[in-house]
Protein backbone atom coordinates (compact mmCIF):
# COMPACT_ATOMS: atom_id res chain seq x y z
CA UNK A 1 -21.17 -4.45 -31.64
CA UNK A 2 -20.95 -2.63 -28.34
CA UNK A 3 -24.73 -2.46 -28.07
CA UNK A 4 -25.36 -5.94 -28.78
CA UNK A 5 -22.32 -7.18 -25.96
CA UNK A 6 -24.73 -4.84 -23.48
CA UNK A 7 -26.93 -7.72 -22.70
CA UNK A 8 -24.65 -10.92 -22.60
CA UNK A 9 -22.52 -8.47 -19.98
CA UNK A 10 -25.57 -7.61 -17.50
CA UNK A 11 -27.00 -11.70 -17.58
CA UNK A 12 -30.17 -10.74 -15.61
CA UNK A 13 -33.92 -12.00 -17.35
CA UNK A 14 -35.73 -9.42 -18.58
CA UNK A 15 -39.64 -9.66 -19.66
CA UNK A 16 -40.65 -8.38 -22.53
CA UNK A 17 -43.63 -5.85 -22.30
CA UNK A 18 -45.82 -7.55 -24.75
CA UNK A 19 -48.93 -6.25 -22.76
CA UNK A 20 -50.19 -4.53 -19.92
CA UNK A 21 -50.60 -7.40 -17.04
CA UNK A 22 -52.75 -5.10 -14.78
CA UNK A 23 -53.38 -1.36 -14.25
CA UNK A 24 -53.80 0.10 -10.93
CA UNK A 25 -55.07 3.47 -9.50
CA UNK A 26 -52.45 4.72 -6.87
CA UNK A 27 -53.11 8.45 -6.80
CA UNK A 28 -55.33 10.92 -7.91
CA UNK A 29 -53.05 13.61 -9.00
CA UNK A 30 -50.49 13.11 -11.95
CA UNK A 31 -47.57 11.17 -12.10
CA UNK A 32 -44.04 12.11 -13.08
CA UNK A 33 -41.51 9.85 -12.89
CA UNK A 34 -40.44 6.55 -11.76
CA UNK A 35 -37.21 4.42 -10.09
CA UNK A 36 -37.06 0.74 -9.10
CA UNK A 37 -34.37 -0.99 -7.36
CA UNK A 38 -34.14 -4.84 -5.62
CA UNK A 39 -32.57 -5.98 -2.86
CA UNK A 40 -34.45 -4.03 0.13
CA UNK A 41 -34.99 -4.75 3.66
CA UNK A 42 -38.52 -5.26 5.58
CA UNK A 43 -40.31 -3.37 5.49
CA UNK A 44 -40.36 -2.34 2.46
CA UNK A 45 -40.47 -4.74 -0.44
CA UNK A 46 -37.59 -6.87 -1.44
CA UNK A 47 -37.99 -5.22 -5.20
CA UNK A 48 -39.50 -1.65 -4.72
CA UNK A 49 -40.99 0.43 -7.25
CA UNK A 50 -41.51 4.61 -6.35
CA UNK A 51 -43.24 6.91 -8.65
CA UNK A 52 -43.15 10.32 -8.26
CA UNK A 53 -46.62 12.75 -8.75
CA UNK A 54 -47.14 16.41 -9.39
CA UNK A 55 -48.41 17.27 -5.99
CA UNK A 56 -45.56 16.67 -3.71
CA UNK A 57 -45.64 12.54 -3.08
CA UNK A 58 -43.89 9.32 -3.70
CA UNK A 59 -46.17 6.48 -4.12
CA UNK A 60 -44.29 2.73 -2.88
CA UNK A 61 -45.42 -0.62 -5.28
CA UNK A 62 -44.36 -3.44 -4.56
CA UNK A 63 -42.10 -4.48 -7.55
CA UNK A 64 -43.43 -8.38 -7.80
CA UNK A 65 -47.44 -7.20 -7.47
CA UNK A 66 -47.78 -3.67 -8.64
CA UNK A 67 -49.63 -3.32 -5.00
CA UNK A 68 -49.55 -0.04 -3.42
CA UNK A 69 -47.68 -0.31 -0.29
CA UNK A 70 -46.84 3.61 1.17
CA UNK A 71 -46.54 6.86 0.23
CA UNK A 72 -44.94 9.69 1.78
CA UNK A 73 -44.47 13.32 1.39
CA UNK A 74 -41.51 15.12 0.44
CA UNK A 75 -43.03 18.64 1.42
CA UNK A 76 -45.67 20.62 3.04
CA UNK A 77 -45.35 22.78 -0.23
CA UNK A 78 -46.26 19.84 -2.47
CA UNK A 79 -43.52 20.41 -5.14
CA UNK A 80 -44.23 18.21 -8.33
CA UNK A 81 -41.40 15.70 -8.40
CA UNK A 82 -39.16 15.80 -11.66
CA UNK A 83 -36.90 12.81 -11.13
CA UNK A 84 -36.35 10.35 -8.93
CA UNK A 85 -33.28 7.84 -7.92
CA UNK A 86 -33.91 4.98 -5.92
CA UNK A 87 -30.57 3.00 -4.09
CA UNK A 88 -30.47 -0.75 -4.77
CA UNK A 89 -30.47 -2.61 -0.86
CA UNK A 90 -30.71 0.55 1.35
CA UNK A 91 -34.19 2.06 1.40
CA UNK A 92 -32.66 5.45 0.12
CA UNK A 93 -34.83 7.59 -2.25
CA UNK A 94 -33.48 10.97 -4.22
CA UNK A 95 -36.25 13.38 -5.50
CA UNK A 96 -35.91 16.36 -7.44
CA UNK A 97 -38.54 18.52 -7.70
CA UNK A 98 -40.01 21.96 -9.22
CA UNK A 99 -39.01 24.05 -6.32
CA UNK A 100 -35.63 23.55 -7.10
CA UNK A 101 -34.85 21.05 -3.97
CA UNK A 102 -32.95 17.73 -3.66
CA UNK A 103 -34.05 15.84 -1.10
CA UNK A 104 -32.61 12.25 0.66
CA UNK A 105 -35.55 10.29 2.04
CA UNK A 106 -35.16 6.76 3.76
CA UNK A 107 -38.03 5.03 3.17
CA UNK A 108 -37.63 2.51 5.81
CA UNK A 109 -38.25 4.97 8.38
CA UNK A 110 -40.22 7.43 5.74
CA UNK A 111 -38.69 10.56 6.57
CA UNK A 112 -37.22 13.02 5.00
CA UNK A 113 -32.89 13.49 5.70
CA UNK A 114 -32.35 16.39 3.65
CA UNK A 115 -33.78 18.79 1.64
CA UNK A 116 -30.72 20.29 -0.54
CA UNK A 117 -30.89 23.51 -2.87
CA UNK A 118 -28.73 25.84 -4.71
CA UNK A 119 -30.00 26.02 -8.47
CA UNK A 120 -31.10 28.58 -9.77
CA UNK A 121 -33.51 26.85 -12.80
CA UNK A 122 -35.34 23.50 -12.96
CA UNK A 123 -33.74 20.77 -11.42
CA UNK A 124 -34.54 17.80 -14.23
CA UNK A 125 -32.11 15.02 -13.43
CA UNK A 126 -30.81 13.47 -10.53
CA UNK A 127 -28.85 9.86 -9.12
CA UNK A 128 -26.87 8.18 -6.66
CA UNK A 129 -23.47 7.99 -7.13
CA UNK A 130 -21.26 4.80 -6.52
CA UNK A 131 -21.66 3.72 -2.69
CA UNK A 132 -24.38 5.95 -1.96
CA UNK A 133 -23.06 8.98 -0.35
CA UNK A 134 -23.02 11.15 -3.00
CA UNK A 135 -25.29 12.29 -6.15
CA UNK A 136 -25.71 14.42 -8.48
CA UNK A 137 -27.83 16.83 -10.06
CA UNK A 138 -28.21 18.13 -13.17
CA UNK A 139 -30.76 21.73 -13.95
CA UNK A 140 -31.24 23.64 -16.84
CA UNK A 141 -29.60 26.56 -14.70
CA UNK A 142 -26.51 25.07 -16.59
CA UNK A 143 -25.05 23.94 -13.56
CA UNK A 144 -24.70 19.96 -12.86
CA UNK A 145 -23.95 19.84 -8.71
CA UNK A 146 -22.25 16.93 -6.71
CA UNK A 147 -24.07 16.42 -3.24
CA UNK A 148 -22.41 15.56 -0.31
CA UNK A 149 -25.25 13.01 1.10
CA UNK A 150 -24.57 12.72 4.88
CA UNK A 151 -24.20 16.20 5.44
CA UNK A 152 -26.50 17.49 3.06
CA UNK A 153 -24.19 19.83 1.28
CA UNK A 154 -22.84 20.48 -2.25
CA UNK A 155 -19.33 19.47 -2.67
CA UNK A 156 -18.92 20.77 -6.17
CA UNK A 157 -20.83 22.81 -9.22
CA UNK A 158 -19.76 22.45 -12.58
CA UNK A 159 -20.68 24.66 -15.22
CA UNK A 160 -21.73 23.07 -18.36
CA UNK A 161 -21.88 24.19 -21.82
CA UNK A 162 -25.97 24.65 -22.29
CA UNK A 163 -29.01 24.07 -20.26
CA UNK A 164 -29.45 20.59 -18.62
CA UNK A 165 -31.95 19.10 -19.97
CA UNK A 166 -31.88 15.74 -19.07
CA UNK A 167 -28.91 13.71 -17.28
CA UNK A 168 -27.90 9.75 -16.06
CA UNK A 169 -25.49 7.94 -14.38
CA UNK A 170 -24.36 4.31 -14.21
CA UNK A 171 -23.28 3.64 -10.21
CA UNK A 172 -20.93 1.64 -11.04
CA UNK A 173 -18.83 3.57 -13.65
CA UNK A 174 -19.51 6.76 -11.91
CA UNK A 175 -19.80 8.94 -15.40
CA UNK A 176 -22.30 11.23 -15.95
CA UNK A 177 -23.68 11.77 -19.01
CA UNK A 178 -26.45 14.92 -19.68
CA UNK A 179 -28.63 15.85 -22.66
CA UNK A 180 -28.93 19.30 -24.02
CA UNK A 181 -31.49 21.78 -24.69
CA UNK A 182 -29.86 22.00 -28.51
CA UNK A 183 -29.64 18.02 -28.49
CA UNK A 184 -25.99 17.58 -28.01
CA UNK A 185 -24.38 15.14 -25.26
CA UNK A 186 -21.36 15.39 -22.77
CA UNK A 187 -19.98 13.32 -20.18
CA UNK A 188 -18.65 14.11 -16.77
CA UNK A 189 -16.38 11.94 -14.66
CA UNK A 190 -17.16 13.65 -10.87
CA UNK A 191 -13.89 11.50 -9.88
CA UNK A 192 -11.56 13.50 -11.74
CA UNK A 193 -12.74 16.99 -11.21
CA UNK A 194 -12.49 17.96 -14.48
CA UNK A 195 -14.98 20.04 -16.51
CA UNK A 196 -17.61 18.00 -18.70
CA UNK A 197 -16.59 16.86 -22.07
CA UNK A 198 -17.09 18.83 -25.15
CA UNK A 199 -20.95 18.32 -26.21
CA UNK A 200 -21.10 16.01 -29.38
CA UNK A 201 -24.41 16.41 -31.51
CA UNK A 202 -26.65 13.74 -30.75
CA UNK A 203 -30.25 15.02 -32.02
CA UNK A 204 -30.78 17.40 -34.74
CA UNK A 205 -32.60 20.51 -34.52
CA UNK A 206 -34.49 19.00 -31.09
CA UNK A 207 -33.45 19.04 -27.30
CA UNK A 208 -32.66 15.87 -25.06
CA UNK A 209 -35.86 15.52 -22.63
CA UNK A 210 -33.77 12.36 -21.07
CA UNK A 211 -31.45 9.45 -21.35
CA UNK A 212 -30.55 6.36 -19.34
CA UNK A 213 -26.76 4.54 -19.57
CA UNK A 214 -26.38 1.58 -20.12
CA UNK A 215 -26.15 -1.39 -17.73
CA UNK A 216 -22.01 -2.44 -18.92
CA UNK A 217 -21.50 1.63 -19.06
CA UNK A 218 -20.92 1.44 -23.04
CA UNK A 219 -23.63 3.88 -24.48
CA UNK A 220 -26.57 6.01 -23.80
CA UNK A 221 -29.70 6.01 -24.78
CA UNK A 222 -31.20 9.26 -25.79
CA UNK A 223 -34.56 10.90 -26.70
CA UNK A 224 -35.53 13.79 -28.14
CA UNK A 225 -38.67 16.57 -28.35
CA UNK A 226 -39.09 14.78 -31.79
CA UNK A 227 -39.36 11.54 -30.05
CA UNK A 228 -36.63 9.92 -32.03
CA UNK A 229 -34.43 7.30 -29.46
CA UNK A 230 -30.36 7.46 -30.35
CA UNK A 231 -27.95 4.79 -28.60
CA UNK A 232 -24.95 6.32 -29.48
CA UNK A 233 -21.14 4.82 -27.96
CA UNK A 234 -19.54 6.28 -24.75
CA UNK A 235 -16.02 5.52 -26.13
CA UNK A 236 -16.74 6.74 -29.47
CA UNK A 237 -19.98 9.46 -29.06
CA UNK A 238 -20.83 8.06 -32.20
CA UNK A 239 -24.45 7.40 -32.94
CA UNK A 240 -25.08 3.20 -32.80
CA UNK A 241 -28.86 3.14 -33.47
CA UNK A 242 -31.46 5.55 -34.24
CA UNK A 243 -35.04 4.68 -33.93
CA UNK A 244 -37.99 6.80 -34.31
CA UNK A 245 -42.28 6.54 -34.31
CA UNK A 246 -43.02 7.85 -31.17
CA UNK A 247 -44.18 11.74 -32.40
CA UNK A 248 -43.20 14.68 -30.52
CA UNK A 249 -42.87 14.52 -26.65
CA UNK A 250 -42.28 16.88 -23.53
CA UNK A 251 -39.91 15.63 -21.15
CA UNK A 252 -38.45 15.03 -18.48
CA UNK A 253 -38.86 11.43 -20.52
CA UNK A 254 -36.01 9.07 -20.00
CA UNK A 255 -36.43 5.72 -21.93
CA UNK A 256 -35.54 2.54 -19.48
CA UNK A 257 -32.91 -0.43 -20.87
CA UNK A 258 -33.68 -4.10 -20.32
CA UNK A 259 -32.52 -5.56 -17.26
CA UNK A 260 -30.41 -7.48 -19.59
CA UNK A 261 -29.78 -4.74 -21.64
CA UNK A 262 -30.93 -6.04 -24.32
CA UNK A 263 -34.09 -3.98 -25.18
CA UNK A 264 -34.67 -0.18 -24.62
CA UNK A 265 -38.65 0.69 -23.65
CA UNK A 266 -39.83 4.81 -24.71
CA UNK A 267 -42.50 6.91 -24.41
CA UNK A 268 -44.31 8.57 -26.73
CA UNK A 269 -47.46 11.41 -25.91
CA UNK A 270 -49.96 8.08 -26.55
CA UNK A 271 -48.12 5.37 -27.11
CA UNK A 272 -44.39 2.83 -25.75
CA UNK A 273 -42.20 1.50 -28.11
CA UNK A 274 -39.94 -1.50 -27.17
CA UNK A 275 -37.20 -1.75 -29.68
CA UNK A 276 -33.83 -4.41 -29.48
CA UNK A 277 -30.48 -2.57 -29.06
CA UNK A 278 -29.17 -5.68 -30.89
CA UNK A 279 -30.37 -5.30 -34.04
CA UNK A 280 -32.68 -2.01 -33.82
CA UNK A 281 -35.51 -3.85 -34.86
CA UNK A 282 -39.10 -2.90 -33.18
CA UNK A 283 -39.99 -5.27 -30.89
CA UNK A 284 -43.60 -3.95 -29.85
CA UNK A 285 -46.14 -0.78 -29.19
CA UNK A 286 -48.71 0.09 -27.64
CA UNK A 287 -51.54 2.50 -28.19
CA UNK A 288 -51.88 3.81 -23.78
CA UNK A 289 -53.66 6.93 -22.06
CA UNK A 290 -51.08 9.72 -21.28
CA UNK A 291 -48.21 7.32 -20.09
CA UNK A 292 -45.54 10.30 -18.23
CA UNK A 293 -42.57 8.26 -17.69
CA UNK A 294 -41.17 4.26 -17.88
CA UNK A 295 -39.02 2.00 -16.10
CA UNK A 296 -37.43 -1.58 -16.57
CA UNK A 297 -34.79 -1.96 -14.09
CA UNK A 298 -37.01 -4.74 -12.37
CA UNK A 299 -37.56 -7.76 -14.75
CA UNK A 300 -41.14 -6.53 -15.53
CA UNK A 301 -41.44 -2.60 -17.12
CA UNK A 302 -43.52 -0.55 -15.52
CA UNK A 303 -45.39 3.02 -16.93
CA UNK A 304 -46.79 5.73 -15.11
CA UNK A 305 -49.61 7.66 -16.53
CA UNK A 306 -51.08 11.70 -16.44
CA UNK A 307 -54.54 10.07 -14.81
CA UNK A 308 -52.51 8.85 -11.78
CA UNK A 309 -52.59 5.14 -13.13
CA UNK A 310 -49.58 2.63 -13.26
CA UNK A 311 -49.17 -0.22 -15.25
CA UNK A 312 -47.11 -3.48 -15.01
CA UNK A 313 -46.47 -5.65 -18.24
CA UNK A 314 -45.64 -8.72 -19.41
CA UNK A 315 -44.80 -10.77 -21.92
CA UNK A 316 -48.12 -13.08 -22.47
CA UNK A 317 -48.95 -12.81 -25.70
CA UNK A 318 -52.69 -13.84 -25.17
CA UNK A 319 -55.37 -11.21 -26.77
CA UNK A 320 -52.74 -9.58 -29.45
């Protein structure tokens, strides 16, 4: 029941990813991971799309065309990026990368604000927090860290039960919730100050590699090294759905919710399942090259793929 309230709550259209509309080259290196967020000022795009790549950059589509329209380094050391976080209306951009480093770029003015470190172990999760001047971090240093944004600071590390594996946020709730190396989940409220939650076993026998929360902040959607995807209840921690096919993957790999929260898009080593988080039934797949990370927070899902391609879909049926 709470999954299937997620999408008359969020009310935004969503398109289903019934096939690839177009696939474009935008770098020649790798790419990692992926954010997309309306509601931006010239001169960037209204709805922006930035994908992260192994060597150090952030590539800038243009969420309506799929067109490439910057990119920027984060370093002269050309860290790969691990995660990304893009703010909805303010040009903001969080990258986490292999080096350790946080950094707060504005891509308005494409520069970089800060570069923030103090874990000790791979930083693989990161996100604004409500009103945009703080986020978090989560690292398999088992450590998550809230970040002071305008002065570039930590404000607080908490110590967590297990490695980090994989972590999200919802803005507007303001919980965090992280994945673990032995596949359990916890939740942290950074408003209280209190230590995380007790993990709860989500996965058996296989680590988190990422999750995503829901748009109404009810449940999270987990995956797995086996692949398998769990919604399972924030009030509860009880599993909701559990939905497998994809084979074994290596993370960071968050799946991406609908728009309308409806559907839930995944990644497998060779192939994206779209399945409904209303009734758990598979919606549609799709045999793709390498795909490294999705996202549907724009009405159309996008992939990113190992040969440096990305992909916008749709849901025209025509030629399946």
């Amino acid at each position: 029941a709470a999954v299937a309230a997620a999408g008359a709550a969020a009310g935004v259209a969503a398109v289903l990813p019934l096939r690839q509309r177009l696939l474009r080259k935008i770098h020649a290196a790798e790419l990692t991971c992926m954010a997309a967020a309306g509601g931006q000022s010239a001169p960037l795009p209204s709805t922006l799309v930035a994908v992260g790549t192994s060597d150090g950059f952030v590539k800038l589509l243009d969420g309506k065309t799929a067109r490439l329209h910057a990119h920027i380094s984060v370093s002269r050391d050309l860290p790969r990026l691990v995660a990304v976080d893009l703010m909805q209306g303010n040009g903001l951009l969080l990258a986490a990368s292999s080096d350790h480093a946080l950094r707060l770029l504005d891509l308005q003015a494409q520069r970089l604000l800060h570069a923030m470190r103090g874990h000790h172990g791979p930083v693989n999760a990161c996100g604004f927090l409500k009103g945009g001047t703080t986020a978090f971090t989560a690292s398999a240093d088992r450590t998550m860290r809230l970040w002071d944004l305008e002065r570039g600071q930590t404000l607080r590390t908490i110590r967590t039960a297990g490695p980090v594996t994989g972590a999200a946020v919802n803005a507007n709730f303001g919980v965090v919730v992280a994945g673990h190396a032995d596949g359990n989940i916890s939740t942290w409220d950074p408003r209280t100050g209190e230590a995380p939650s007790r993990p709860t076993l989500v996965h058996n026998d296989s680590g988190v590699v990422g999750l995503t929360v829901s748009h109404n902040g009810s449940f999270v959607v987990s995956q797995a090294e086996d692949g398998v995807v769990c919604a399972t209840s924030l009030e509860t921690m009880k599993v909701i759905l559990s939905l497998d096919g994809l084979g074994s993957v290596v993370g960071p790999s968050p799946p991406s919710c609908s728009p309308d929260g409806a559907h839930v898009l995944a990644r497998g080593a060779k192939s994206l399942r779209c399945w409904s988080l209303v009734t758990g039934e598979r919606v549609c797949m799709h045999e793709v090259t390498a795909p490294t990370c999705v996202c549907w927070s724009l009405p159309h899902a996008f992939t990113a793929h190992r040969s440096g391609d990305a992909a916008m879909w749709d849901s025209s049926n025509e030629g399946m």
